[in-house]
N, C-alpha and C. Protein backbone atom coordinates (compact mmCIF):
# COMPACT_ATOMS: atom_id res chain seq x y z
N UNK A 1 181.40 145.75 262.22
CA UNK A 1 182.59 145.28 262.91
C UNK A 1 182.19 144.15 263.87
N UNK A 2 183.12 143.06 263.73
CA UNK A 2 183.11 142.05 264.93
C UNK A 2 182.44 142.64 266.33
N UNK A 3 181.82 141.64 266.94
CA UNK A 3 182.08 142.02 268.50
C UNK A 3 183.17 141.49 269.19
N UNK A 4 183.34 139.90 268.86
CA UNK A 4 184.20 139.13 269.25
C UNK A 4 185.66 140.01 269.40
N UNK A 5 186.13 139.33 270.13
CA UNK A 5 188.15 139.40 270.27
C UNK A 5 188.49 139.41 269.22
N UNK A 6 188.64 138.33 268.03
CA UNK A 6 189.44 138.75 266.89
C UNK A 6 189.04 139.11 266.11
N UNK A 7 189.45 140.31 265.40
CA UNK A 7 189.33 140.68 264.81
C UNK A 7 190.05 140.92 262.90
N UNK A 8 191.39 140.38 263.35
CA UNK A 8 192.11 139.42 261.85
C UNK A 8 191.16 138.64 261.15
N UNK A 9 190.97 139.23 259.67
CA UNK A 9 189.77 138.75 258.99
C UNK A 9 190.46 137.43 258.11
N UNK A 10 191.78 137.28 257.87
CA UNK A 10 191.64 136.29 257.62
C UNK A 10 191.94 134.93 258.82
N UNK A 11 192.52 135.33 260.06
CA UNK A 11 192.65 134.48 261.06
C UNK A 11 191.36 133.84 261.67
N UNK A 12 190.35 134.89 261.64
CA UNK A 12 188.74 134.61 262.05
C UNK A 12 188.31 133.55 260.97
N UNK A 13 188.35 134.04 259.49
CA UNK A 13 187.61 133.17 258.53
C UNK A 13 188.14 132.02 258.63
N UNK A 14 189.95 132.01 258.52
CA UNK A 14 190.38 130.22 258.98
C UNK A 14 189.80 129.65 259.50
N UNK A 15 189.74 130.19 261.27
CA UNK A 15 188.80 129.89 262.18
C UNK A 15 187.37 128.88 261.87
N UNK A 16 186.67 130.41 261.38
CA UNK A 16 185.39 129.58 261.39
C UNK A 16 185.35 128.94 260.11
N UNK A 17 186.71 128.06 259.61
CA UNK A 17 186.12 127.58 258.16
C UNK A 17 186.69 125.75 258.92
N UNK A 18 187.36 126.03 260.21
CA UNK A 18 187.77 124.38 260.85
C UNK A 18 186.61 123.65 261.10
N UNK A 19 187.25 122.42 261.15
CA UNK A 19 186.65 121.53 261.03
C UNK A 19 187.19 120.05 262.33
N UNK A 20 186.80 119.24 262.77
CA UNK A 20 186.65 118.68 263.90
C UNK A 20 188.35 117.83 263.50
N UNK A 21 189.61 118.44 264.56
CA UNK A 21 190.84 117.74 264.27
C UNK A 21 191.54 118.50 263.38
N UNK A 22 191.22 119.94 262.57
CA UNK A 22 191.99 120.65 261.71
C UNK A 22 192.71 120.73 262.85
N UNK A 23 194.30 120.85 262.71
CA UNK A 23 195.62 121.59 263.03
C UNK A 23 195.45 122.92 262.91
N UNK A 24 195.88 124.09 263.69
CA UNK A 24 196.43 125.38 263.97
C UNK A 24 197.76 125.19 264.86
N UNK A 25 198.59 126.08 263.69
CA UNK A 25 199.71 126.28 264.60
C UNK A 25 200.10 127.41 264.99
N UNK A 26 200.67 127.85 266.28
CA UNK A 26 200.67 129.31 266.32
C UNK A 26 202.42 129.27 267.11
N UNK A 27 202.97 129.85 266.11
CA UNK A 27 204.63 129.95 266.30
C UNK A 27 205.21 131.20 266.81
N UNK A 28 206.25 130.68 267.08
CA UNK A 28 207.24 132.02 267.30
C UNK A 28 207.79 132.42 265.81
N UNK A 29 208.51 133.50 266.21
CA UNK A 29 209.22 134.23 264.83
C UNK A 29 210.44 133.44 264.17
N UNK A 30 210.97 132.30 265.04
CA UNK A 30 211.93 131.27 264.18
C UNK A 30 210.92 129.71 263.67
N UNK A 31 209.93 129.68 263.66
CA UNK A 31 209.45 128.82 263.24
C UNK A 31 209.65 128.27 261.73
N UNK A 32 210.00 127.18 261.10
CA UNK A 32 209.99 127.46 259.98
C UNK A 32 208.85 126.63 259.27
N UNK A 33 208.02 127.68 258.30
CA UNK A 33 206.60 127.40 257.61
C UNK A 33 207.25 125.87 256.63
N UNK A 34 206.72 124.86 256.86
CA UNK A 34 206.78 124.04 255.45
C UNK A 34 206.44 124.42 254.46
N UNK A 35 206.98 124.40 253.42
CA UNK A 35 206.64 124.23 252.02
C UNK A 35 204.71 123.55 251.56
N UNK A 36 204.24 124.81 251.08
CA UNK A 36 202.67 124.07 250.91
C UNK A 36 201.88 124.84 252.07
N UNK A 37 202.22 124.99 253.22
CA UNK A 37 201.47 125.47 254.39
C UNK A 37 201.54 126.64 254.43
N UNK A 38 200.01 126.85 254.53
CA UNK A 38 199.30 128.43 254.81
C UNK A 38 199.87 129.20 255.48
N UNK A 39 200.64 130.42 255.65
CA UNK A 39 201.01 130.81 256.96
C UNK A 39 200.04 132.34 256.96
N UNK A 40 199.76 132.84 258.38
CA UNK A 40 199.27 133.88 258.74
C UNK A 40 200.02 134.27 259.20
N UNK A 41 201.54 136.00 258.61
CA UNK A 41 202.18 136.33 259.43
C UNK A 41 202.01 137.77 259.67
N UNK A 42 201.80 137.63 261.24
CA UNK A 42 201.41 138.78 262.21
C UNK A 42 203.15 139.06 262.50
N UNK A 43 203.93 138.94 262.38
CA UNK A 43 204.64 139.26 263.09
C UNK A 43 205.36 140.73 262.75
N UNK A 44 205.37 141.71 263.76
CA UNK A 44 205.93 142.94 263.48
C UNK A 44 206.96 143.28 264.04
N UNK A 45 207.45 143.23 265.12
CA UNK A 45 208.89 143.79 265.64
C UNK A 45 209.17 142.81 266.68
N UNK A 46 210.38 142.39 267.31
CA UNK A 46 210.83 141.43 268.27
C UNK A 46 209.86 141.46 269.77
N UNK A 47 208.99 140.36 269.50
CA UNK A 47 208.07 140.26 270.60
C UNK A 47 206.75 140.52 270.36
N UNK A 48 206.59 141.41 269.16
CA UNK A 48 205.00 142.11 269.11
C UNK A 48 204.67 141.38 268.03
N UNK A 49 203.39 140.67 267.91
CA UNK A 49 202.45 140.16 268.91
C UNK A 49 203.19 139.24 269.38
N UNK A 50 203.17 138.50 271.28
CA UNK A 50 203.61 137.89 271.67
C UNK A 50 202.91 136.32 271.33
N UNK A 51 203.12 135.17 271.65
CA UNK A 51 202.45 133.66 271.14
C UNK A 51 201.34 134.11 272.32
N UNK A 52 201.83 134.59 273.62
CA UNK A 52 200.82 134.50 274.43
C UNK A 52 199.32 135.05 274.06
N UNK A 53 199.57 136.56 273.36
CA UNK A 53 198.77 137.09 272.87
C UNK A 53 197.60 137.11 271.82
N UNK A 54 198.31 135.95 270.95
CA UNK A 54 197.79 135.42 269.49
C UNK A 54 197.21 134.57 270.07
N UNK A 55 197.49 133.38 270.92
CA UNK A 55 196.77 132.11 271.32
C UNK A 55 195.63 132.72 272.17
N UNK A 56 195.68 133.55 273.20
CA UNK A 56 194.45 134.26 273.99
C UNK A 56 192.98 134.49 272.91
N UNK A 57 193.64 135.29 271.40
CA UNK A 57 192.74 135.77 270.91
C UNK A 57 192.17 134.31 270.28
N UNK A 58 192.77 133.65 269.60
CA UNK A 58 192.27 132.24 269.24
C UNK A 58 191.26 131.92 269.85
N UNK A 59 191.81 131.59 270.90
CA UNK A 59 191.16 130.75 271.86
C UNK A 59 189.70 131.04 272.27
N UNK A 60 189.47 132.68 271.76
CA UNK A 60 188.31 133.28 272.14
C UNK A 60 186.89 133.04 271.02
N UNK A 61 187.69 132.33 270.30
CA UNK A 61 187.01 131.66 268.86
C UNK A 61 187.23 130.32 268.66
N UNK A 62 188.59 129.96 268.73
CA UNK A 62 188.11 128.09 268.74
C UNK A 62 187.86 127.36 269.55
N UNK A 63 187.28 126.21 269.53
CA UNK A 63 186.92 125.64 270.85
C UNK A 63 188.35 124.25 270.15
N UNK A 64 189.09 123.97 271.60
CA UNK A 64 190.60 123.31 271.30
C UNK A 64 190.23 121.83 271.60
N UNK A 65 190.35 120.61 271.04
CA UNK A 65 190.35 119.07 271.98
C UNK A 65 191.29 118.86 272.61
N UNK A 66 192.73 119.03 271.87
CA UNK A 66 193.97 118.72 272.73
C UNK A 66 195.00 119.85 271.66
N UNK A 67 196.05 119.63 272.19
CA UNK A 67 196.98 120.37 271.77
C UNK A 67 198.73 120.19 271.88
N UNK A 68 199.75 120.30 271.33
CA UNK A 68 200.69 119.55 271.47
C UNK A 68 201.98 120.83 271.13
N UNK A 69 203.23 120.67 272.16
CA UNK A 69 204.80 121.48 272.12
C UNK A 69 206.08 120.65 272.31
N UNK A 70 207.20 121.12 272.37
CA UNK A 70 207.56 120.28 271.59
C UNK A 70 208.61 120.65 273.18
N UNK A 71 209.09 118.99 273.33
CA UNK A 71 209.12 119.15 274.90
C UNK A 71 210.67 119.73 275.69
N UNK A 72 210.95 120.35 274.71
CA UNK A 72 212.09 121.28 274.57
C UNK A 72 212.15 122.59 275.60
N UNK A 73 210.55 122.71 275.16
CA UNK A 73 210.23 123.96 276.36
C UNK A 73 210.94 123.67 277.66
N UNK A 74 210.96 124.88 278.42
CA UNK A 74 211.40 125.03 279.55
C UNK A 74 209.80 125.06 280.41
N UNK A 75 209.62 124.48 281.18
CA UNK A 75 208.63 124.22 282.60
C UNK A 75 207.92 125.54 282.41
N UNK A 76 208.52 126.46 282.75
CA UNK A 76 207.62 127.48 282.87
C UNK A 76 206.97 127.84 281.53
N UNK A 77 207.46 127.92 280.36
CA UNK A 77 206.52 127.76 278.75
C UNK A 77 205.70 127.08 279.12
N UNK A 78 205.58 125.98 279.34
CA UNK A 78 205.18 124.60 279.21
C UNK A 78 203.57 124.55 280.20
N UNK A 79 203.80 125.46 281.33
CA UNK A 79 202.91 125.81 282.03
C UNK A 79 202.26 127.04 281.75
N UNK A 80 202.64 128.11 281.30
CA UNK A 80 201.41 128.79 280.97
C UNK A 80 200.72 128.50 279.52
N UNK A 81 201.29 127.42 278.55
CA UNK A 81 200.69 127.21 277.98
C UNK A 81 199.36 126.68 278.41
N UNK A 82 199.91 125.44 279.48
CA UNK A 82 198.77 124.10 280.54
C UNK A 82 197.50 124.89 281.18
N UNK A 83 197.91 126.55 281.51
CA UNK A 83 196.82 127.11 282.14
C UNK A 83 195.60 127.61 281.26
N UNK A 84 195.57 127.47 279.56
CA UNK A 84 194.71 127.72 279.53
C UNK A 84 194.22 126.57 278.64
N UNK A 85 192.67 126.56 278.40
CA UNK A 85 192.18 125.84 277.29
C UNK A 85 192.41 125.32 276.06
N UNK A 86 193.20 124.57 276.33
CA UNK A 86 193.77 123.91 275.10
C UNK A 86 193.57 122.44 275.73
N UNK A 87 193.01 121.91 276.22
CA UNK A 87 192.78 120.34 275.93
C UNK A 87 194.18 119.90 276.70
N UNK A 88 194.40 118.71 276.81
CA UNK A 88 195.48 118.13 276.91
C UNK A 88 196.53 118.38 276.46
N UNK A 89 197.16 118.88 277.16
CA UNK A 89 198.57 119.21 276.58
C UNK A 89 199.63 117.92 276.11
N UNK A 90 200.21 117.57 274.91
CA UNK A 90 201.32 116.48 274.77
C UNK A 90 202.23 117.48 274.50
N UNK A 91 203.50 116.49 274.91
CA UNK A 91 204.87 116.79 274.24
C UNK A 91 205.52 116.08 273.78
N UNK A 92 206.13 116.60 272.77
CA UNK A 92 207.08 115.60 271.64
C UNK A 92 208.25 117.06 270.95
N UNK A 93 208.97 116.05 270.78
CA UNK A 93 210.58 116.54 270.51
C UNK A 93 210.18 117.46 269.37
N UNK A 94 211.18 118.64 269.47
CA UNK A 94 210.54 119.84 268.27
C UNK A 94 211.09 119.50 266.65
N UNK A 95 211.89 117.99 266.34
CA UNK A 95 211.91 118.04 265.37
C UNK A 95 210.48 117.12 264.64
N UNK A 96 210.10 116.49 265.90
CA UNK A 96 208.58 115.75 265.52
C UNK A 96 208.02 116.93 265.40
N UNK A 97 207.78 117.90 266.49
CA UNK A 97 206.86 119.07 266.25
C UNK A 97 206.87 119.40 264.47
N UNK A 98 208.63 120.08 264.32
CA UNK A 98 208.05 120.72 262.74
C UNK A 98 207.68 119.50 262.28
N UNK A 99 207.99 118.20 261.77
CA UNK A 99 207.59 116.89 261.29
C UNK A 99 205.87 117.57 261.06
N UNK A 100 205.36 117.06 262.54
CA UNK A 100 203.52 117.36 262.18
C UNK A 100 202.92 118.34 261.61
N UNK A 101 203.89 119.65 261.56
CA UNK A 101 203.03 121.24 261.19
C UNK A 101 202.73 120.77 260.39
N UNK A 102 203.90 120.41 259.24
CA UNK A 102 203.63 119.85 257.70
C UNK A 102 202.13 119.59 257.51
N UNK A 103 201.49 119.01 258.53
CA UNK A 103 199.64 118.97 258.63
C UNK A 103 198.59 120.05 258.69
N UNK A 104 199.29 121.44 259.52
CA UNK A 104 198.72 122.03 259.93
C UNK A 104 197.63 122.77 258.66
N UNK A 105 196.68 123.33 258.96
CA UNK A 105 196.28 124.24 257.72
C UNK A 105 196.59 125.26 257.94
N UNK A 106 197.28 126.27 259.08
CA UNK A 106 197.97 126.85 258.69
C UNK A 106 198.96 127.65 259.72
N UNK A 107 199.58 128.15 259.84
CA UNK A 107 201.19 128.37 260.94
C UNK A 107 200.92 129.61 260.98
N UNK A 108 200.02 130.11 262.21
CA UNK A 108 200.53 131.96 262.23
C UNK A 108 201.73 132.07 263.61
N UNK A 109 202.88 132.97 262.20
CA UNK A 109 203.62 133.49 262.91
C UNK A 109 203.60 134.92 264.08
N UNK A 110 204.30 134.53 265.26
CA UNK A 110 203.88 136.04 266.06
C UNK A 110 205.71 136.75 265.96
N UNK A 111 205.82 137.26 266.50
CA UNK A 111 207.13 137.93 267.13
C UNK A 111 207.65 137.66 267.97
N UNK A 112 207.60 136.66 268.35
CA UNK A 112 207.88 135.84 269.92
C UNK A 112 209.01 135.26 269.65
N UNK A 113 210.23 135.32 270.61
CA UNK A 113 211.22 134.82 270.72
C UNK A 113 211.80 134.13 272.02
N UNK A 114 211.45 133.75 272.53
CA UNK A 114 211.11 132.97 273.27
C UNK A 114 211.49 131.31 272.77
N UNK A 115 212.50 130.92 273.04
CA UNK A 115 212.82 129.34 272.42
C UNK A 115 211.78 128.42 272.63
N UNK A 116 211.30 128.03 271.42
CA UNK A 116 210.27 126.78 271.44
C UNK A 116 208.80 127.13 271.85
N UNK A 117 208.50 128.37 271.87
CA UNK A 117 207.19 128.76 272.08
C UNK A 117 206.30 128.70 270.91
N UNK A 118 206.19 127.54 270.58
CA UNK A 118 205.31 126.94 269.62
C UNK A 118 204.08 126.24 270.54
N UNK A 119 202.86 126.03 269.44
CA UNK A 119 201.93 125.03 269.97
C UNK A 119 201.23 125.13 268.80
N UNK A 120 200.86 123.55 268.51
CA UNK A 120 199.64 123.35 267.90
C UNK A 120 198.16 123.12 268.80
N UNK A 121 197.60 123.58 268.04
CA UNK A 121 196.30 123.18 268.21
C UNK A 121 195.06 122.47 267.42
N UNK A 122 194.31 121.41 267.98
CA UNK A 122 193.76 120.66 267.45
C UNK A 122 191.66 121.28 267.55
N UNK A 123 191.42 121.19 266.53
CA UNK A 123 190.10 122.14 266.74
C UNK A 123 189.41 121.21 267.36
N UNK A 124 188.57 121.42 268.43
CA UNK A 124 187.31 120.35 268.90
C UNK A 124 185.67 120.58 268.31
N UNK A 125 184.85 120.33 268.80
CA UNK A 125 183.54 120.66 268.21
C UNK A 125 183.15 121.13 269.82
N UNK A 126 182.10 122.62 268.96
CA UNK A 126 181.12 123.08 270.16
C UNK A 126 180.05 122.50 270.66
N UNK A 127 179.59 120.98 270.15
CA UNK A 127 178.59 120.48 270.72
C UNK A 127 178.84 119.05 271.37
C-alpha cells in the first residue's frame, strides 16, 4: 500500500504519468466532460468528495506551475483556491474555462456543488 495521501490508483498513475504543462482538471459535479477527455469520476453523493478535498489530495502528489478558474467564482472560491499551491492563479470566463478543458488529459469529477468550483491545473517539474 501507498504511503502517500492518494491513494486512487488510477488518479496516482495519471499523476505520475504528467508531464511538464499536462492540464488536470478537477470539477464540480455540473462540469461538463468534453467529448474525447479522460474523466476520473469520484463523485458519490451531493458534496462527497468535496473539490476542496480532491485538490488537497492532488496536490500532495503534483507539483502545480500555475493554474486557472473561471472568474465567475465568487471571492471567497476564488480565495481558498489562492491559499494553496497552485502557482498563479488566472481567471477567465467559464465558457473559456470549458473551451480549454477540451486540453485537459483528464477532468476528475467530485460532488461539489458549489457554482464554478472548477480549477485547472497545470503540472510543473520537481527540479
Amino acid at each position: 500500500m501507498k504511503r502517500t495521501t492518494l491513494l486512487h490508483a488510477e488518479l496516482s498513475g495519471l499523476i505520475a504519468a504528467f508531464g511538464h504543462g499536462d492540464m488536470l482538471v478537477i470539477g464540480d459535479a455540473g462540469l461538463p466532460v468534453p467529448p474525447g477527455v479522460r474523466v476520473i469520476d469520484l463523485a458519490l453523493t451531493r458534496g462527497i468528495p468535496g473539490v476542496f478535498d480532491v485538490l488537497d489530495a492532488v496536490l500532495a502528489e503534483l507539483v502545480v506551475e500555475r493554474s486557472t478558474m473561471a472568474s465567475e467564482a465568487d471571492t471567497s472560491l476564488q480565495a481558498q483556491f489562492a491559499e494553496r499551491d497552485i502557482g498563479p492563479l488566472t481567471l477567465e470566463s467559464h465558457d473559456a474555462f470549458k473551451q480549454s478543458s477540451r486540453q485537459a488529459r483528464a477532468i476528475v469529477r467530485t460532488g461539489e456543488c458549489t457554482p464554478y468550483a472548477n480549477i485547472a491545473l497545470y503540472a510543473g517539474v520537481a527540479f
